[in-house]
PDB file of N, CA and C in Angstrom:
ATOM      1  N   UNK A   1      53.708 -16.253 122.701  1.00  0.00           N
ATOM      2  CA  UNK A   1      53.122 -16.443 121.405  1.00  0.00           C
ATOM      3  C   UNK A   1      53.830 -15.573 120.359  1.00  0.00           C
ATOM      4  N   UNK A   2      54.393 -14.335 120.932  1.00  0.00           N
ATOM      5  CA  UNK A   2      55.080 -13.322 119.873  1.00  0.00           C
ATOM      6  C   UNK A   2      56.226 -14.164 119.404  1.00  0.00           C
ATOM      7  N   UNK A   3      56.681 -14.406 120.457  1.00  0.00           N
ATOM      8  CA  UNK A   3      58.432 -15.077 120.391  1.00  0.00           C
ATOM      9  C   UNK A   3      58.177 -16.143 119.403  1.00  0.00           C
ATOM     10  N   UNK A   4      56.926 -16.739 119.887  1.00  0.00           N
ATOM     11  CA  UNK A   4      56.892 -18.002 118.217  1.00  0.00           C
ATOM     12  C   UNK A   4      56.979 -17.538 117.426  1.00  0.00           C
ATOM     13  N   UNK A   5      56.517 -16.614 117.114  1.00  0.00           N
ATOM     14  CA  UNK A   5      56.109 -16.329 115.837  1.00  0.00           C
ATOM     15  C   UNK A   5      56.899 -15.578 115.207  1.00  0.00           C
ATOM     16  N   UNK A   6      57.887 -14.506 115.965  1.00  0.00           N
ATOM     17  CA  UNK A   6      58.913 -14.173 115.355  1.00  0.00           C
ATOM     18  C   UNK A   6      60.620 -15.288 115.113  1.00  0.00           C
ATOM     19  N   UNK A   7      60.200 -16.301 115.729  1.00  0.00           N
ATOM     20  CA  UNK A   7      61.270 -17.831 115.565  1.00  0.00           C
ATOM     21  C   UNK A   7      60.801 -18.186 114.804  1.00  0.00           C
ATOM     22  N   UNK A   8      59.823 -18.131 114.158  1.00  0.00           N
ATOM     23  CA  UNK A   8      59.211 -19.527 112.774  1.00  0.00           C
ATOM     24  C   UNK A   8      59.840 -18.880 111.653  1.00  0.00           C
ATOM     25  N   UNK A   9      60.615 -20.652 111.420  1.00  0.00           N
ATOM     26  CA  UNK A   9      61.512 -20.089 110.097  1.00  0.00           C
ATOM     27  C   UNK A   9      60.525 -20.015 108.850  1.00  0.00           C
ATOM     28  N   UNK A  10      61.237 -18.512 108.065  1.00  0.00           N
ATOM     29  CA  UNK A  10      60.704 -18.398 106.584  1.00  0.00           C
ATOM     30  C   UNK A  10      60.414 -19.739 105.588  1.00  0.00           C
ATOM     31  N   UNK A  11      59.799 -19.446 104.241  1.00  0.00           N
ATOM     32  CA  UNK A  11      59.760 -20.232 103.470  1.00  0.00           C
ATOM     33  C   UNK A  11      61.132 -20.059 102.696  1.00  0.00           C
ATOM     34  N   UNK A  12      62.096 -19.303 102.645  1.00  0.00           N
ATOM     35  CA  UNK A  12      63.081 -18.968 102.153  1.00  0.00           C
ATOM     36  C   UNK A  12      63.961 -20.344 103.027  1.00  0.00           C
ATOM     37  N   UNK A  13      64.262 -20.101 104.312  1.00  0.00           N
ATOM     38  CA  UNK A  13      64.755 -20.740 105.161  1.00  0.00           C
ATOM     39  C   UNK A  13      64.630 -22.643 105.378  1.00  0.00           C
ATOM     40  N   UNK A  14      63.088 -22.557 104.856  1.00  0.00           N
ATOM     41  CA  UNK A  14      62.724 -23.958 105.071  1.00  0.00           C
ATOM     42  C   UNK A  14      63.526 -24.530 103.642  1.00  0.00           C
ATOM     43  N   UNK A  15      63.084 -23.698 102.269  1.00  0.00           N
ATOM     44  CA  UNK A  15      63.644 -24.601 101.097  1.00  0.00           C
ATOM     45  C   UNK A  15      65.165 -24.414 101.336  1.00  0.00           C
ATOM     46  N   UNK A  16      66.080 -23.942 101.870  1.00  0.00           N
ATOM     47  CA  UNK A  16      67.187 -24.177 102.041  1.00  0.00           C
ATOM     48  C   UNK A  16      67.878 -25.388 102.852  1.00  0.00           C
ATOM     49  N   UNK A  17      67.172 -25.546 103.912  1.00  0.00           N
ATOM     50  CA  UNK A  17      67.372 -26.560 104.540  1.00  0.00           C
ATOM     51  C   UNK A  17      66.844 -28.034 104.233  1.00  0.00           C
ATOM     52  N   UNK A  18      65.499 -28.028 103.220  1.00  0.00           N
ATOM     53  CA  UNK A  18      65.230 -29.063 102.660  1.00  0.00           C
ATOM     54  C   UNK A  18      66.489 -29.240 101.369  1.00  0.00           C
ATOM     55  N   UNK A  19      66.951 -28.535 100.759  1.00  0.00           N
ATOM     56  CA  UNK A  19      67.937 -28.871  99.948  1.00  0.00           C
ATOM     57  C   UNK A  19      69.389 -28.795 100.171  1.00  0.00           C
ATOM     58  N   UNK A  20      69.629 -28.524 101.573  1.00  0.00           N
ATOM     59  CA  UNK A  20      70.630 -29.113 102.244  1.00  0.00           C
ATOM     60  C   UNK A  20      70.623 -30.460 102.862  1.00  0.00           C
ATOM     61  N   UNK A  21      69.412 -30.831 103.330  1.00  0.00           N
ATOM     62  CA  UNK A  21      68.774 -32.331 103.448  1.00  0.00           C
ATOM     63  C   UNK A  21      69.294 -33.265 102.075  1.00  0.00           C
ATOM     64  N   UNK A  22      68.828 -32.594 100.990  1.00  0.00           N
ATOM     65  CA  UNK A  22      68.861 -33.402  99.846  1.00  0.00           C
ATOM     66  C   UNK A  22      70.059 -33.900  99.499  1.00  0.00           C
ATOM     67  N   UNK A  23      71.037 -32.651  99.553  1.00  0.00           N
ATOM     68  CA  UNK A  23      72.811 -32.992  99.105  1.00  0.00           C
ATOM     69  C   UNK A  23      73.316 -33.586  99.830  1.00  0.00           C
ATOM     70  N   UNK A  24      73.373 -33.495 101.406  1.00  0.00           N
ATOM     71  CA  UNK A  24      73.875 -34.545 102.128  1.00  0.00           C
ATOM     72  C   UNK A  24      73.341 -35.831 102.231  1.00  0.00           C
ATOM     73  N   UNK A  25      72.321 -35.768 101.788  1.00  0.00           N
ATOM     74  CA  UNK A  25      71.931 -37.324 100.925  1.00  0.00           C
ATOM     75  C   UNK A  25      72.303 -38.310  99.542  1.00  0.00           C
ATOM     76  N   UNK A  26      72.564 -37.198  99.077  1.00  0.00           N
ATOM     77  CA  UNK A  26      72.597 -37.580  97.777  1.00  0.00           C
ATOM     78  C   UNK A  26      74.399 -37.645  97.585  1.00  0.00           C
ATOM     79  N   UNK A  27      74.969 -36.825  97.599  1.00  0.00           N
ATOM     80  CA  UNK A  27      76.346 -36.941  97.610  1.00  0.00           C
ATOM     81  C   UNK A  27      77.756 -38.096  98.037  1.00  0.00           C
ATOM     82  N   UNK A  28      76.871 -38.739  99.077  1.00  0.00           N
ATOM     83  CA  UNK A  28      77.351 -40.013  99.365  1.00  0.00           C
ATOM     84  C   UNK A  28      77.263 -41.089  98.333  1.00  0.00           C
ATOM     85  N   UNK A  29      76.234 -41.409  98.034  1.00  0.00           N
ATOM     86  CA  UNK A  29      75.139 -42.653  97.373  1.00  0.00           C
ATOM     87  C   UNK A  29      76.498 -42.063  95.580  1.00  0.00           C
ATOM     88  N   UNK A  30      76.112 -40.798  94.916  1.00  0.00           N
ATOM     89  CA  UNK A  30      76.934 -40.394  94.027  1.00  0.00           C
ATOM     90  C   UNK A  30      78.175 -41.012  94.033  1.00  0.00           C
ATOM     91  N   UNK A  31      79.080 -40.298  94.859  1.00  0.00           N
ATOM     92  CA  UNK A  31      80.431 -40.695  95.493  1.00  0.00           C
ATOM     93  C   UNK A  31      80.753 -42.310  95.467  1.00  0.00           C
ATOM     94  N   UNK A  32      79.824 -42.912  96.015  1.00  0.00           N
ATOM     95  CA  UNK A  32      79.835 -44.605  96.167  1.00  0.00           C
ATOM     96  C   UNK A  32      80.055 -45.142  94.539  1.00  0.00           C
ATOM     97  N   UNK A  33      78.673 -44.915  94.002  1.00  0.00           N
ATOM     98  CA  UNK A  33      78.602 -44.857  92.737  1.00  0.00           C
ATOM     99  C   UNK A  33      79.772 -45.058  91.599  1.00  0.00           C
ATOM    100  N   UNK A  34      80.006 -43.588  91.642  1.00  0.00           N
ATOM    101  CA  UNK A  34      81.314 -43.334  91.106  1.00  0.00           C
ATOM    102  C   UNK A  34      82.922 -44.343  91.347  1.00  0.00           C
ATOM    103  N   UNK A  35      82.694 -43.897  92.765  1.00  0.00           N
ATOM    104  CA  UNK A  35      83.955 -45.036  93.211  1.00  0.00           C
ATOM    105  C   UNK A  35      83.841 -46.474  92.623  1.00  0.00           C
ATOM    106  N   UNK A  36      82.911 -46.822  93.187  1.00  0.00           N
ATOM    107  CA  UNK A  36      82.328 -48.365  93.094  1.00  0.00           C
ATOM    108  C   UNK A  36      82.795 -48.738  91.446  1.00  0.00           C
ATOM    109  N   UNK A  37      82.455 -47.631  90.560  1.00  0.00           N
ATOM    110  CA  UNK A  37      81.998 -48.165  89.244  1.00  0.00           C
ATOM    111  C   UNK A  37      84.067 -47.973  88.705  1.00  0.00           C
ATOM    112  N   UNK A  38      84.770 -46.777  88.972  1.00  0.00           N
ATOM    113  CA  UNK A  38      85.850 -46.911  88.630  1.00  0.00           C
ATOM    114  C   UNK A  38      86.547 -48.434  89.105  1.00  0.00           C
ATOM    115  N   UNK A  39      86.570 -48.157  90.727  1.00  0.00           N
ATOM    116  CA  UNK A  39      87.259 -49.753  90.878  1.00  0.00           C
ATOM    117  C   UNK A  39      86.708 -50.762  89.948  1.00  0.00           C
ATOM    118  N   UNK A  40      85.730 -51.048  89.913  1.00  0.00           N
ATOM    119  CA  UNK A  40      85.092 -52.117  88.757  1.00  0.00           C
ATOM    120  C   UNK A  40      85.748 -52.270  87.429  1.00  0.00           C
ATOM    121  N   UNK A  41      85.886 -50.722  86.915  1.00  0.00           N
ATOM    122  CA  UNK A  41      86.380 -50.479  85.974  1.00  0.00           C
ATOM    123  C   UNK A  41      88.150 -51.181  85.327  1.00  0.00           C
ATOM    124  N   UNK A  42      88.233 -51.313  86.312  1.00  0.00           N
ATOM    125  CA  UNK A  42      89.661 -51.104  86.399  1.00  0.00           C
ATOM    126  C   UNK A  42      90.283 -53.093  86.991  1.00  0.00           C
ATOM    127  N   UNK A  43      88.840 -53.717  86.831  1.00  0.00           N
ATOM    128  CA  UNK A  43      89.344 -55.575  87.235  1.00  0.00           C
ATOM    129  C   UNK A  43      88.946 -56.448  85.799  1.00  0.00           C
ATOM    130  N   UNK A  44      89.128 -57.382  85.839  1.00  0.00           N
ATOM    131  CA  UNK A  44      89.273 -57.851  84.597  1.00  0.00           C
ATOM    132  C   UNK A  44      87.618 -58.756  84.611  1.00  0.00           C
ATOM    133  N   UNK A  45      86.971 -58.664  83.428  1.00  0.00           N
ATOM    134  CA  UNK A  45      85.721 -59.080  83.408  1.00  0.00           C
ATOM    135  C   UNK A  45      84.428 -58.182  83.774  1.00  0.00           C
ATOM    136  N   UNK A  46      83.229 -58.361  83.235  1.00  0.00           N
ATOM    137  CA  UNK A  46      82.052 -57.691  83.398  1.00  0.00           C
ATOM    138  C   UNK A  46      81.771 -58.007  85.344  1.00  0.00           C
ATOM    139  N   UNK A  47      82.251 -57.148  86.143  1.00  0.00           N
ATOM    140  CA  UNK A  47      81.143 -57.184  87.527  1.00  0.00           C
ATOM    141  C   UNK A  47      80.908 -55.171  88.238  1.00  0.00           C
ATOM    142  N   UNK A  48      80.088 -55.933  88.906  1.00  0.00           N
ATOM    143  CA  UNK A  48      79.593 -54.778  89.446  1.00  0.00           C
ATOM    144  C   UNK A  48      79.325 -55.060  90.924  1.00  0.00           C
ATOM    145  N   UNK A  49      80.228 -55.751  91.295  1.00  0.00           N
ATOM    146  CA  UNK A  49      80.288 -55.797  92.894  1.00  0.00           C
ATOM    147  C   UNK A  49      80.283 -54.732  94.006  1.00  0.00           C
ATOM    148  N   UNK A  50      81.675 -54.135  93.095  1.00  0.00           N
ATOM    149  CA  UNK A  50      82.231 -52.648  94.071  1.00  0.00           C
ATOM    150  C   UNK A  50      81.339 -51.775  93.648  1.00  0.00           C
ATOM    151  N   UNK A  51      80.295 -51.644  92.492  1.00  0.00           N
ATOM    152  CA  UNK A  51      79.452 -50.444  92.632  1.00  0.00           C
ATOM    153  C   UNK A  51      78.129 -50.641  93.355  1.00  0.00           C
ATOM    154  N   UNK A  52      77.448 -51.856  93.335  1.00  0.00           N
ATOM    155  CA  UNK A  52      76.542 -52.019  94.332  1.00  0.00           C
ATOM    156  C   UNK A  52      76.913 -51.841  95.531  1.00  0.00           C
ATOM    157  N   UNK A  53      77.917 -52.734  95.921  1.00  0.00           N
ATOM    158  CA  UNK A  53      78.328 -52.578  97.419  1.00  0.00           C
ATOM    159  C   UNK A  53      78.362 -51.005  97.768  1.00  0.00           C
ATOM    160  N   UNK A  54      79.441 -50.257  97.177  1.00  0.00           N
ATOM    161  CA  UNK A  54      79.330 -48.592  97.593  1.00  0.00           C
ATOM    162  C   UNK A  54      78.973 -48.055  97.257  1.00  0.00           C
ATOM    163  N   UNK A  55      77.222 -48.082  96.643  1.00  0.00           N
ATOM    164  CA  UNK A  55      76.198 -47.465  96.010  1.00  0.00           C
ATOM    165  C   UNK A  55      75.308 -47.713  97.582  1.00  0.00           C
ATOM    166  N   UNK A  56      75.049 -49.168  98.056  1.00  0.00           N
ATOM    167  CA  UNK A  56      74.125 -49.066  99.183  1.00  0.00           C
ATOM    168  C   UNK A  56      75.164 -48.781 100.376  1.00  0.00           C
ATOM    169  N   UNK A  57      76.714 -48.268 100.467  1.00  0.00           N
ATOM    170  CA  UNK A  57      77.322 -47.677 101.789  1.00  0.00           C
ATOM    171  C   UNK A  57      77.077 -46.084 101.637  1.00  0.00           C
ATOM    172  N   UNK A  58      76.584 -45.883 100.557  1.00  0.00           N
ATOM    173  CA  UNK A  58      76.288 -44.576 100.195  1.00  0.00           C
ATOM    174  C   UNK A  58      75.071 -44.495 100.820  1.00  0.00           C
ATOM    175  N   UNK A  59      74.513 -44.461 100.704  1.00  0.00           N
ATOM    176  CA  UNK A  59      72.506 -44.612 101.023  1.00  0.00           C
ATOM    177  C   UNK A  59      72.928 -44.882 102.446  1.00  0.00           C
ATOM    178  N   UNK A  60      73.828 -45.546 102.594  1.00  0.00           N
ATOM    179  CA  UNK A  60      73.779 -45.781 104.362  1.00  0.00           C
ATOM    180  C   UNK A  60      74.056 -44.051 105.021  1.00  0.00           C
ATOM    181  N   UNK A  61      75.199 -43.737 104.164  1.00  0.00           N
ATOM    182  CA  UNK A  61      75.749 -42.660 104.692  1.00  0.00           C
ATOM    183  C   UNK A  61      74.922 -41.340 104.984  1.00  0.00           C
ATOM    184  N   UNK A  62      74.647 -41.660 103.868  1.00  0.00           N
ATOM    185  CA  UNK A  62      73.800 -40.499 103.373  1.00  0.00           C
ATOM    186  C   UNK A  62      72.675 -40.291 104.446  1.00  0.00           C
ATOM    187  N   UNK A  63      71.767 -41.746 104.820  1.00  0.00           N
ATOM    188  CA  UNK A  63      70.643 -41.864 105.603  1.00  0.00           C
ATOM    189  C   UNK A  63      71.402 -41.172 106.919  1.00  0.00           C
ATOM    190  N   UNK A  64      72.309 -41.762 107.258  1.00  0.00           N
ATOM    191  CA  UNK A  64      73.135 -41.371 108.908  1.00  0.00           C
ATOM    192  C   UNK A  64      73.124 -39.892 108.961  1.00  0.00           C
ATOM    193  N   UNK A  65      73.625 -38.867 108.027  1.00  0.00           N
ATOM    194  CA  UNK A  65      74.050 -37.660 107.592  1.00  0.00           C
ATOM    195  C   UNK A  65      72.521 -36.554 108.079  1.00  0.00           C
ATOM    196  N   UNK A  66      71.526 -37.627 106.818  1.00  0.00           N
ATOM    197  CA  UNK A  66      70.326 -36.675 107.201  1.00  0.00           C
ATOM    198  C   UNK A  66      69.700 -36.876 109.039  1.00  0.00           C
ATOM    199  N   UNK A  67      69.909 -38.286 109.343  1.00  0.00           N
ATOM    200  CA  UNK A  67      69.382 -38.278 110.740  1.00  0.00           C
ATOM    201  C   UNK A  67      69.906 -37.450 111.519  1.00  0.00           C
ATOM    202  N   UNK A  68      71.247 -37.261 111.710  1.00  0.00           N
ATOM    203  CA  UNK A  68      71.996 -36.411 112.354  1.00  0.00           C
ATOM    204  C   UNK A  68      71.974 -34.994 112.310  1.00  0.00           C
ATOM    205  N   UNK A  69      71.309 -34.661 111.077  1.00  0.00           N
ATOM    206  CA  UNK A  69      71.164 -32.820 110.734  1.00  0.00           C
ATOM    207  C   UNK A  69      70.290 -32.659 111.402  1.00  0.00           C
ATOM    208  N   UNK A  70      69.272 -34.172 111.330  1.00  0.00           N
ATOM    209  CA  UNK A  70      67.795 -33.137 111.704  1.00  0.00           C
ATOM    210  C   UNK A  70      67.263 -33.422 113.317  1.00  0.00           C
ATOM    211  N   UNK A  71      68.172 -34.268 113.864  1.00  0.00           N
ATOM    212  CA  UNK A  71      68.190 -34.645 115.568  1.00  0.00           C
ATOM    213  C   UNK A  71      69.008 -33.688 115.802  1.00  0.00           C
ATOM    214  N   UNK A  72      69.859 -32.489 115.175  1.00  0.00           N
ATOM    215  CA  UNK A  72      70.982 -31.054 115.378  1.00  0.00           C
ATOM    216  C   UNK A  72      69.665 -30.545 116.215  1.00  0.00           C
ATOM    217  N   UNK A  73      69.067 -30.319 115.215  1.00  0.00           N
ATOM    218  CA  UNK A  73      68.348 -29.243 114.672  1.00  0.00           C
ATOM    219  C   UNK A  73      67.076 -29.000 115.481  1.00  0.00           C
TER     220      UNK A  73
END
């Protein structure tokens, strides 16, 4: 019971890891975004193919990223 209790992570500890959760979420979906919207940028006519498309490979990534931290962990 000691040993738990000296292993239970801080509240310091927990908001760090919830906002390490967050960026490796979020940073993909961004990234996609961004990409997506330059290539777009850069074809002739109004579309937004390449930013949807690597806006939801982002969200994919991102989802994979957090499953994987927290099945680490």
């Amino acid at each position: 019971m000691k040993k738990a209790e000296k292993e239970r992570p801080t509240i310091l500890a927990q908001t760090i890891f919830l906002g390490t959760l967050g960026l490796i979420f979020v940073l993909p979906v961004v990234a996609g975004a961004y990409l997506g919207r330059w290539i777009d940028s850069g074809l002739e006519g109004y579309s937004m193919r390449w930013t949807l498309s690597l806006l939801f490979l982002g969200v994919i990534v991102g989802a994979v990223n957090v499953y994987l931290l927290v099945r680490e962990r």
